[in-house]
C-alpha atoms as a PDB file:
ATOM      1  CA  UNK A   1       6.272 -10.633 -13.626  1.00  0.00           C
ATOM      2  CA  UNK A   2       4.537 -10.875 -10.267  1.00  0.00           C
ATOM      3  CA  UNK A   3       2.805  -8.106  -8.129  1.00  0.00           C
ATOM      4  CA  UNK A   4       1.797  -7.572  -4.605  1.00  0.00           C
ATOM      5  CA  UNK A   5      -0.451  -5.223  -3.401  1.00  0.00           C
ATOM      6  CA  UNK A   6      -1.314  -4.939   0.422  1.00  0.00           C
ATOM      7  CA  UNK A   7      -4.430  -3.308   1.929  1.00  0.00           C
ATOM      8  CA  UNK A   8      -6.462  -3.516   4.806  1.00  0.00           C
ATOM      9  CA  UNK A   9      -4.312  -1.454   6.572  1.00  0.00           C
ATOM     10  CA  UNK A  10      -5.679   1.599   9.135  1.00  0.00           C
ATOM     11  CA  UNK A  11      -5.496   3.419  12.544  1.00  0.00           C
ATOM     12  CA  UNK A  12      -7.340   1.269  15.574  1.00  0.00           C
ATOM     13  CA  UNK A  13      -7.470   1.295  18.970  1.00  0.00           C
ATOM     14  CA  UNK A  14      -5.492  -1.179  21.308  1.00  0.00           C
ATOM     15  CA  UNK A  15      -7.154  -4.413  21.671  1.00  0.00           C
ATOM     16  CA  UNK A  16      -8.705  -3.916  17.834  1.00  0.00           C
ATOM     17  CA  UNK A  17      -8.518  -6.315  14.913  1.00  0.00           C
ATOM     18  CA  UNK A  18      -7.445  -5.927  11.427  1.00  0.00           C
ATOM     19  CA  UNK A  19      -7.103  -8.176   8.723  1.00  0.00           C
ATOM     20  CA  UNK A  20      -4.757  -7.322   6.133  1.00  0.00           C
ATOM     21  CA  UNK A  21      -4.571  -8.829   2.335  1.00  0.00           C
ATOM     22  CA  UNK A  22      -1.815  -8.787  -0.306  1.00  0.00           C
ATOM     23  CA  UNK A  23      -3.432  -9.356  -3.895  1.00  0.00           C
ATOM     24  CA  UNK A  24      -1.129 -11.153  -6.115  1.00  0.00           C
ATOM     25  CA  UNK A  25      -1.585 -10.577  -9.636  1.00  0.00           C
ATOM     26  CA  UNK A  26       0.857 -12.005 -13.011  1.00  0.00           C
ATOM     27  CA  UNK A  27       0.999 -14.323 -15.230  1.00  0.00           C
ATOM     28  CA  UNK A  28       2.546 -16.992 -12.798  1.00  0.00           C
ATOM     29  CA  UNK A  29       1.584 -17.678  -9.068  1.00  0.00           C
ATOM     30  CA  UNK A  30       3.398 -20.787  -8.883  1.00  0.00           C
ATOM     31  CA  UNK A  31       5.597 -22.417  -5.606  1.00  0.00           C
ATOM     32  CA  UNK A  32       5.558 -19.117  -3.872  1.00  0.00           C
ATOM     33  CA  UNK A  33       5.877 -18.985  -0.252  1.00  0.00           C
ATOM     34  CA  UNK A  34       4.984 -15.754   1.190  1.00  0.00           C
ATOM     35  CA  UNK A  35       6.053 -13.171   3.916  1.00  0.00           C
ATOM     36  CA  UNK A  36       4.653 -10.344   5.879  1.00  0.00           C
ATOM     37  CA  UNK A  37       7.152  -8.007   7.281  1.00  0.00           C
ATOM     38  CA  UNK A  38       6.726  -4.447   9.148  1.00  0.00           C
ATOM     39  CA  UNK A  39       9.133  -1.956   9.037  1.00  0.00           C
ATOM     40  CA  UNK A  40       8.572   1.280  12.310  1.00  0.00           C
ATOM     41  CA  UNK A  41      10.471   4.558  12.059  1.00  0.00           C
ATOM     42  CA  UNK A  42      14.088   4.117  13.053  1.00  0.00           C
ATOM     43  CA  UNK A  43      14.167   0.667  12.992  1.00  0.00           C
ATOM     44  CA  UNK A  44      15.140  -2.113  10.587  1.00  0.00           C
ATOM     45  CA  UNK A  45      12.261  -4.127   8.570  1.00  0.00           C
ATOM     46  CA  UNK A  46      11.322  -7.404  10.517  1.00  0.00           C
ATOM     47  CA  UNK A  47       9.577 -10.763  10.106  1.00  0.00           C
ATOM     48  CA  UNK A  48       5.867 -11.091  11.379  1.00  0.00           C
ATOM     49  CA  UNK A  49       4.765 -14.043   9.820  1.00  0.00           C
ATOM     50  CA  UNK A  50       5.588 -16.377   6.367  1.00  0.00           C
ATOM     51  CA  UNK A  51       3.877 -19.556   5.353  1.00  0.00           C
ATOM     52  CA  UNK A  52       4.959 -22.044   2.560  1.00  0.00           C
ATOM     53  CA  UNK A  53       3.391 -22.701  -0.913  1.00  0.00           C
ATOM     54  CA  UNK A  54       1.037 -25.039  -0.008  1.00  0.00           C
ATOM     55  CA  UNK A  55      -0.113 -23.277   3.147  1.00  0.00           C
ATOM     56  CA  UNK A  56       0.629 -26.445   5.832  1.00  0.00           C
ATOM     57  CA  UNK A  57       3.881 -24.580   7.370  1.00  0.00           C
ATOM     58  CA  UNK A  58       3.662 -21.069   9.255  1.00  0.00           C
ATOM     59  CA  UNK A  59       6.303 -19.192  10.975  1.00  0.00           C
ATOM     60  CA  UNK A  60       5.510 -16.506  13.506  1.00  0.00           C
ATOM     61  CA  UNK A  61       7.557 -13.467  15.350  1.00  0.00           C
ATOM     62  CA  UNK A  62       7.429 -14.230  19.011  1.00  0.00           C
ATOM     63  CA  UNK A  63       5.884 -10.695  19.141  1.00  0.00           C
ATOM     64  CA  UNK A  64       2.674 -11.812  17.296  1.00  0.00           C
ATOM     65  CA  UNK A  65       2.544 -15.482  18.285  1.00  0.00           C
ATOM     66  CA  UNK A  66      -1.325 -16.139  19.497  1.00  0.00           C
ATOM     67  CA  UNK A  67      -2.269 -12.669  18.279  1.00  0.00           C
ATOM     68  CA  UNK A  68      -1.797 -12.782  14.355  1.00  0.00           C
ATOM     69  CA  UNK A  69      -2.656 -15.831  11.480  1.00  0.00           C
ATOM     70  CA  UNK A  70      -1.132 -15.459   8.449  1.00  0.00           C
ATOM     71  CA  UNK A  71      -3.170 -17.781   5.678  1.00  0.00           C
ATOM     72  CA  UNK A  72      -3.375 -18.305   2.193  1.00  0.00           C
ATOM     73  CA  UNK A  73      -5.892 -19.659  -0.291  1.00  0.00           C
ATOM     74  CA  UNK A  74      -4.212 -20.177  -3.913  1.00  0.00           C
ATOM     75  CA  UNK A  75      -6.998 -20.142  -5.590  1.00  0.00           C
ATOM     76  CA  UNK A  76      -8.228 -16.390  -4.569  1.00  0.00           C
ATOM     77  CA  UNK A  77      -4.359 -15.451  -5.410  1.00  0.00           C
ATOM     78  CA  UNK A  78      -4.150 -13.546  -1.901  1.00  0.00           C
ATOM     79  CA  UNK A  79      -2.541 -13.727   0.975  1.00  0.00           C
ATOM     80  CA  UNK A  80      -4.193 -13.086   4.135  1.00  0.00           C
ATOM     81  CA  UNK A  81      -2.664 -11.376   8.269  1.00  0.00           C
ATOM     82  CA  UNK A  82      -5.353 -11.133  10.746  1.00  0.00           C
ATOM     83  CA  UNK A  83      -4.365  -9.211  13.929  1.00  0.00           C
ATOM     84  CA  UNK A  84      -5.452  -9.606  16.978  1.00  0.00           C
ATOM     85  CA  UNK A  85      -5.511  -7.782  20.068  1.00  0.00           C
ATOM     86  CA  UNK A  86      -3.320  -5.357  18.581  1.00  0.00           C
ATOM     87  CA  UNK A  87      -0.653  -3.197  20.472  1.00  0.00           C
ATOM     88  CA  UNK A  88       0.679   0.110  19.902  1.00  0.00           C
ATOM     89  CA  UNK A  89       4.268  -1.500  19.473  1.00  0.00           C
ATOM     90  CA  UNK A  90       2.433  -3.345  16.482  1.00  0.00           C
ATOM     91  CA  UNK A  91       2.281   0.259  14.713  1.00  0.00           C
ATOM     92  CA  UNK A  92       4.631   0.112  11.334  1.00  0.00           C
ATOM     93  CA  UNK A  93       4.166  -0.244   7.583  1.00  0.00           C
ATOM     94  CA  UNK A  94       3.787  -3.919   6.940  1.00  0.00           C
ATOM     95  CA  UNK A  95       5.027  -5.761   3.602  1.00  0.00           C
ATOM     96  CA  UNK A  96       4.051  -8.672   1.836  1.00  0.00           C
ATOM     97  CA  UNK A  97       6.802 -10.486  -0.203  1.00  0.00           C
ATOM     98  CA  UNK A  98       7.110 -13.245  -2.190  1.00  0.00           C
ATOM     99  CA  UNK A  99       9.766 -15.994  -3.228  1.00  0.00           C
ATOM    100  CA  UNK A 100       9.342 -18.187  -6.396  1.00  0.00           C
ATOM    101  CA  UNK A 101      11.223 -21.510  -7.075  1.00  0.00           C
ATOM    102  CA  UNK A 102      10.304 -22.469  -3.344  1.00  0.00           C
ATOM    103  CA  UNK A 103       8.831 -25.783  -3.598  1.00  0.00           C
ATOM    104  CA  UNK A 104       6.507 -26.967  -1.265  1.00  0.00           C
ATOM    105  CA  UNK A 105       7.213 -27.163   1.776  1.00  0.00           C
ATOM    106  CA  UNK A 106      10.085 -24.387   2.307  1.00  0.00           C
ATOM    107  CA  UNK A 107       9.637 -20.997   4.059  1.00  0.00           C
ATOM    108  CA  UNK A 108      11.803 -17.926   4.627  1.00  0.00           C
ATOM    109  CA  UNK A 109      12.081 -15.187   7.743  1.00  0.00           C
ATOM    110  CA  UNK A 110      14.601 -13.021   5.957  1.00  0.00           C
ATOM    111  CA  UNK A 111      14.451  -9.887   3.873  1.00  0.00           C
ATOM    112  CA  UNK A 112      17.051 -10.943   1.685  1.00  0.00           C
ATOM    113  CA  UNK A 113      15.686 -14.309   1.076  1.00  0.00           C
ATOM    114  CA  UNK A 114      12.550 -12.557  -0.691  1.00  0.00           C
ATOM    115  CA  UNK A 115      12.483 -10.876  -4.622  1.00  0.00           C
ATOM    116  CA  UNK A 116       9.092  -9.697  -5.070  1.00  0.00           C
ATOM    117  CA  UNK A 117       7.479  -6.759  -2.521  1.00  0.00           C
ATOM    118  CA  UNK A 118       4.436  -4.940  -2.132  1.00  0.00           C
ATOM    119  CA  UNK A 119       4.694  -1.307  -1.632  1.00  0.00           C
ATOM    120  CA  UNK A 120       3.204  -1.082   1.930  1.00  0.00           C
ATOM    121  CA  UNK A 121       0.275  -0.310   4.069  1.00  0.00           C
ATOM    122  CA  UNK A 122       0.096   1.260   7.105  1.00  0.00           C
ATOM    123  CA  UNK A 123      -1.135   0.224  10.384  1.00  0.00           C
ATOM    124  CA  UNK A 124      -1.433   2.520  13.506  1.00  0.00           C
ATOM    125  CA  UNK A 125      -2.710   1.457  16.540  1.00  0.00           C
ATOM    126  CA  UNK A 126      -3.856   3.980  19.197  1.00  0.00           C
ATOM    127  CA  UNK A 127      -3.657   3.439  23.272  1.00  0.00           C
END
């Protein structure tokens, strides 16, 4: 019923900025709090950043704290990740997901805990 689509995604230098965006599109965007995630080669997909329904609660990797800001505005049905000062290590495919039936003020770091998923966009930072 629901579907993500990230972009915004690209290859930068160290230090850089992106800002990436996950389009939701459906017939319901209701109670939904959000994810991004980043899967690298070899390793296992991880939390970056999720935020609640209504916006007021954000979670961050210790990886990204101070360098990334994960926002929403309901209206625009999209979900925003700027990065900051990014770092080679911060080179993957990232994810958004979605959970429904959340209420307000709930929000969720695990994989498992999510049932709707974008189908990726890669970013690649240089050094």
């Amino acid at each position: 019923q629901v579907q993500l689509v990230e972009s915004g995604g690209g290859l930068v230098q160290a230090g850089d900025s992106l800002r990436l965006s996950c389009a939701v599109s459906g017939r319901a965007f209701s109670n939904y709090a959000m994810g991004w995630f980043r899967q690298a080669p070899g390793k296992e997909r991880e939390i970056v950043a999720a935020i609640n329904w209504t916006g007021g609660r954000t979670y961050y990797a210790d990886s990204v704290k101070g360098r990334f800001t994960i926002s929403r505005v309901n209206a625009g049905n999209t979900v925003y990740l700027q990065m900051n000062s990014l770092k080679p290590e911060d080179t993957a495919v990232y994810y958004c997901a979605a959970r429904d039936h959340s209420g307000s003020y709930y929000l969720f770091t695990q994989t498992y805990e999510y049932g709707y998923w974008g189908q990726g966009t890669q970013v690649t930072v240089s050094s």
